[in-house]
N, C-alpha and C. Protein backbone atom coordinates (compact mmCIF):
# COMPACT_ATOMS: atom_id res chain seq x y z
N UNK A 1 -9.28 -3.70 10.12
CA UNK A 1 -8.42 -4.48 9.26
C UNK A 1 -9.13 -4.72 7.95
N UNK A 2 -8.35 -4.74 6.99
CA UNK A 2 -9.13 -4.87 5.66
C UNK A 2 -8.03 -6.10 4.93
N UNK A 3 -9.11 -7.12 4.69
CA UNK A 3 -8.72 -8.53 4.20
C UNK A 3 -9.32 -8.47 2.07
N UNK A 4 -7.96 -8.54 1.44
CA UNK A 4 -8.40 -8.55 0.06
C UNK A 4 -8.42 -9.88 -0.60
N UNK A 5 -9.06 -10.62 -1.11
CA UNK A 5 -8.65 -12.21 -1.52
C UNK A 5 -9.30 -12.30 -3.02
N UNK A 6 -9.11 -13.33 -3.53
CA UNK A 6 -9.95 -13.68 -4.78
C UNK A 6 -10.48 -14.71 -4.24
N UNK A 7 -11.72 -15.28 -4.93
CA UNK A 7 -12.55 -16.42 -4.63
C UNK A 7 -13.14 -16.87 -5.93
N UNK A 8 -13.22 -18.31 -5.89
CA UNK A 8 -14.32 -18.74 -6.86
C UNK A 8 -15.95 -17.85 -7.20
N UNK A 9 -15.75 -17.82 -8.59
CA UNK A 9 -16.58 -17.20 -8.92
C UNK A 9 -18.10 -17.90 -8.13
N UNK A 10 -18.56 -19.27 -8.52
CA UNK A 10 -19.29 -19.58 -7.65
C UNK A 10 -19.89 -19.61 -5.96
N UNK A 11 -18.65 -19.23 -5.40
CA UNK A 11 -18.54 -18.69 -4.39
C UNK A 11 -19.10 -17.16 -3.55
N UNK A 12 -18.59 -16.85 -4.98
CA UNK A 12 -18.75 -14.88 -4.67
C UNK A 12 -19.97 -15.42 -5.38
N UNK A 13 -20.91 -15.39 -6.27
CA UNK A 13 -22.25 -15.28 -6.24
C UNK A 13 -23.26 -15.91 -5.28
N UNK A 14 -22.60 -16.88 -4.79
CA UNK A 14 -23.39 -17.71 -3.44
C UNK A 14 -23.66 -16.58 -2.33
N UNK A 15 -22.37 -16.02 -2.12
CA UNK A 15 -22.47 -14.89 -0.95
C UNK A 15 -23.07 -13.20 -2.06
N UNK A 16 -23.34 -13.07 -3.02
CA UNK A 16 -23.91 -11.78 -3.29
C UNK A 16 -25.44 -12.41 -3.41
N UNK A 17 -25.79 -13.50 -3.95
CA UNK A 17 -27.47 -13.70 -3.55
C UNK A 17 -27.90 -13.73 -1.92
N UNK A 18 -26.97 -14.48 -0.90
CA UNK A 18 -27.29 -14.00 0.24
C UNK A 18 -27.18 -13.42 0.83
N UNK A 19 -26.63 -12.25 0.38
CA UNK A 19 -26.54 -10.73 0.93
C UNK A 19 -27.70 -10.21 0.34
N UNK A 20 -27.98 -10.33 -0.98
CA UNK A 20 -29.44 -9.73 -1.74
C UNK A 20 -30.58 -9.87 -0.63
N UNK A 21 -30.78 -11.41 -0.34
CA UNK A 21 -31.79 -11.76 0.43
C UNK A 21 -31.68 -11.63 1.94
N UNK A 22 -31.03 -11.15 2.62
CA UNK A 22 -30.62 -11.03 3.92
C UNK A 22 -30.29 -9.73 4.41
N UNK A 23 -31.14 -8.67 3.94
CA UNK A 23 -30.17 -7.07 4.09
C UNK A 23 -29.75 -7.06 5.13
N UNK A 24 -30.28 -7.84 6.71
CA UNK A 24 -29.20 -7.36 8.10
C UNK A 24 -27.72 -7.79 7.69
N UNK A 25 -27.61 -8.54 6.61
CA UNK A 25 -26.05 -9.20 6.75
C UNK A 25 -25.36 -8.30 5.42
N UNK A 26 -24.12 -7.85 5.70
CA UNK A 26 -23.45 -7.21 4.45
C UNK A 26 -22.06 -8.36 4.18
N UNK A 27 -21.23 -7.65 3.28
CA UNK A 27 -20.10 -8.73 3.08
C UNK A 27 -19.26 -9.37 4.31
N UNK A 28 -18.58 -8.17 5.42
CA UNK A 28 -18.02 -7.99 6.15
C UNK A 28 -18.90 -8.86 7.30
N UNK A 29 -19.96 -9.00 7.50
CA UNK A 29 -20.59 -9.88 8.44
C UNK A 29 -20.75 -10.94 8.03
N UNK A 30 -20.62 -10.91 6.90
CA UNK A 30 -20.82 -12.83 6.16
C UNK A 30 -19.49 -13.18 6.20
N UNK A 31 -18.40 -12.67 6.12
CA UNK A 31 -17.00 -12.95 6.23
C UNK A 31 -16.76 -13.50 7.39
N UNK A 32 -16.82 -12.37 8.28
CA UNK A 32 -16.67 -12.65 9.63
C UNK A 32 -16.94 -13.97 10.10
N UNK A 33 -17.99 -14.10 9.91
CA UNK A 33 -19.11 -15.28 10.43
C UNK A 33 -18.22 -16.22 9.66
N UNK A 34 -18.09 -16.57 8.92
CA UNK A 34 -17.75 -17.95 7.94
C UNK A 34 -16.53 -18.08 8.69
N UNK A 35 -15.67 -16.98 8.44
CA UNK A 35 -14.13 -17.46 8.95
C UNK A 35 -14.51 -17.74 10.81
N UNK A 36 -14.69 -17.04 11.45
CA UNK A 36 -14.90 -17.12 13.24
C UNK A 36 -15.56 -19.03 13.28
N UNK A 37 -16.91 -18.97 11.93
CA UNK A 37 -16.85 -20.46 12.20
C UNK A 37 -16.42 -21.19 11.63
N UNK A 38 -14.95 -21.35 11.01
CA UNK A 38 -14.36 -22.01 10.29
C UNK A 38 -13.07 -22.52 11.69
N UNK A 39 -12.93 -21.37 11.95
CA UNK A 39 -11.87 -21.49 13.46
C UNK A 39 -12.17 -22.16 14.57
N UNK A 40 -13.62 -21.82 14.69
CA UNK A 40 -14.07 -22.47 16.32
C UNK A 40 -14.08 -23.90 15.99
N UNK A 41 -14.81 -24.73 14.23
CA UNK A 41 -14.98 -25.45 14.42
C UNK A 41 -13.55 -26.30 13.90
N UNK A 42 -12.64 -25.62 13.61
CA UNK A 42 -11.37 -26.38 13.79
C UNK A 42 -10.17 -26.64 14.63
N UNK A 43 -10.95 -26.31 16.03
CA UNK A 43 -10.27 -26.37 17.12
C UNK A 43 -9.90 -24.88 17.81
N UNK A 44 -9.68 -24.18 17.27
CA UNK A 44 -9.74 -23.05 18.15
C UNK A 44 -10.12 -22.97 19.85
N UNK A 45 -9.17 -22.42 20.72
CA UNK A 45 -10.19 -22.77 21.98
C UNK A 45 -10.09 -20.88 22.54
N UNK A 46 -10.12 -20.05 21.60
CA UNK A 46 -10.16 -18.68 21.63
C UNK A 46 -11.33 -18.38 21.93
N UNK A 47 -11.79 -17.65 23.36
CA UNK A 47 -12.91 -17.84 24.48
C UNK A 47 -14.27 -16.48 23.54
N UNK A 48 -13.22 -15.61 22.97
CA UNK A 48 -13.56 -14.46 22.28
C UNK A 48 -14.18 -14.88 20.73
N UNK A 49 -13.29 -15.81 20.11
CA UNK A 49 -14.25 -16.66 19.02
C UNK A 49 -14.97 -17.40 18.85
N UNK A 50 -15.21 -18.12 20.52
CA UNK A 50 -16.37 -19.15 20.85
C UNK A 50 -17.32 -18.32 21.11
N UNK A 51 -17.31 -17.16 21.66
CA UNK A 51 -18.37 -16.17 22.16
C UNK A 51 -19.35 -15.95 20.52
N UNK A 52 -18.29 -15.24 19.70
CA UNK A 52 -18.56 -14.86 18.18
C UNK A 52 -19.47 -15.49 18.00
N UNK A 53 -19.13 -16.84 17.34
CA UNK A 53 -19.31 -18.22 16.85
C UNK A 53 -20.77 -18.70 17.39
N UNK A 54 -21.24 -18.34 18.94
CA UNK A 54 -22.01 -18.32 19.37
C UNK A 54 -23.00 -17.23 19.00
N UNK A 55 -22.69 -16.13 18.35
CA UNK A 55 -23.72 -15.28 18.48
C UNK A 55 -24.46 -15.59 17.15
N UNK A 56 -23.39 -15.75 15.90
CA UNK A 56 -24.04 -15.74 14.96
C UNK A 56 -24.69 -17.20 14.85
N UNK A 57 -24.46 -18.05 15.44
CA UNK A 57 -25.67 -19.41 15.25
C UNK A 57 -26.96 -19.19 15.83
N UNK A 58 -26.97 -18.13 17.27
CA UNK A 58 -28.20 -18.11 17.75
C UNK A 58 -28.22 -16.84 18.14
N UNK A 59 -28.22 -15.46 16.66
CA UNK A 59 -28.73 -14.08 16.86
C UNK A 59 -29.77 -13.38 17.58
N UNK A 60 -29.34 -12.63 18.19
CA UNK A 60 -30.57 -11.76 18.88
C UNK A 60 -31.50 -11.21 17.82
N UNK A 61 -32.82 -11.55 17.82
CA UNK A 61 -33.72 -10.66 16.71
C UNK A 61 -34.56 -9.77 17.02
């Protein structure tokens, strides 16, 4: 699926410096992550986005 949006400019440079500094993470994984924890932590009880939600707070390294 491909998601197109506009964002605050401050925004989009927040997420291109921490993509600079973070090469395991690209846009599409910083997306992911933000929205999956934007859901879980607004009630969501989707067993598949609690799983998510879970991985990216405590990644395998």
């Amino acid at each position: 699926m491909n998601l197109e949006t506009e964002v605050p400019e401050i925004l989009f440079q927040g997420m291109k410096e921490f993509i600079e500094s973070n090469p395991s993470w690209d846009q599409c994984s910083l997306t992911s992550s933000a929205l999956t924890s934007f859901l879980v932590q607004n009630g969501s009880q989707d067993m598949e986005l609690r799983e998510m939600f879970l991985t990216n707070l405590f990644p395998l390294k």
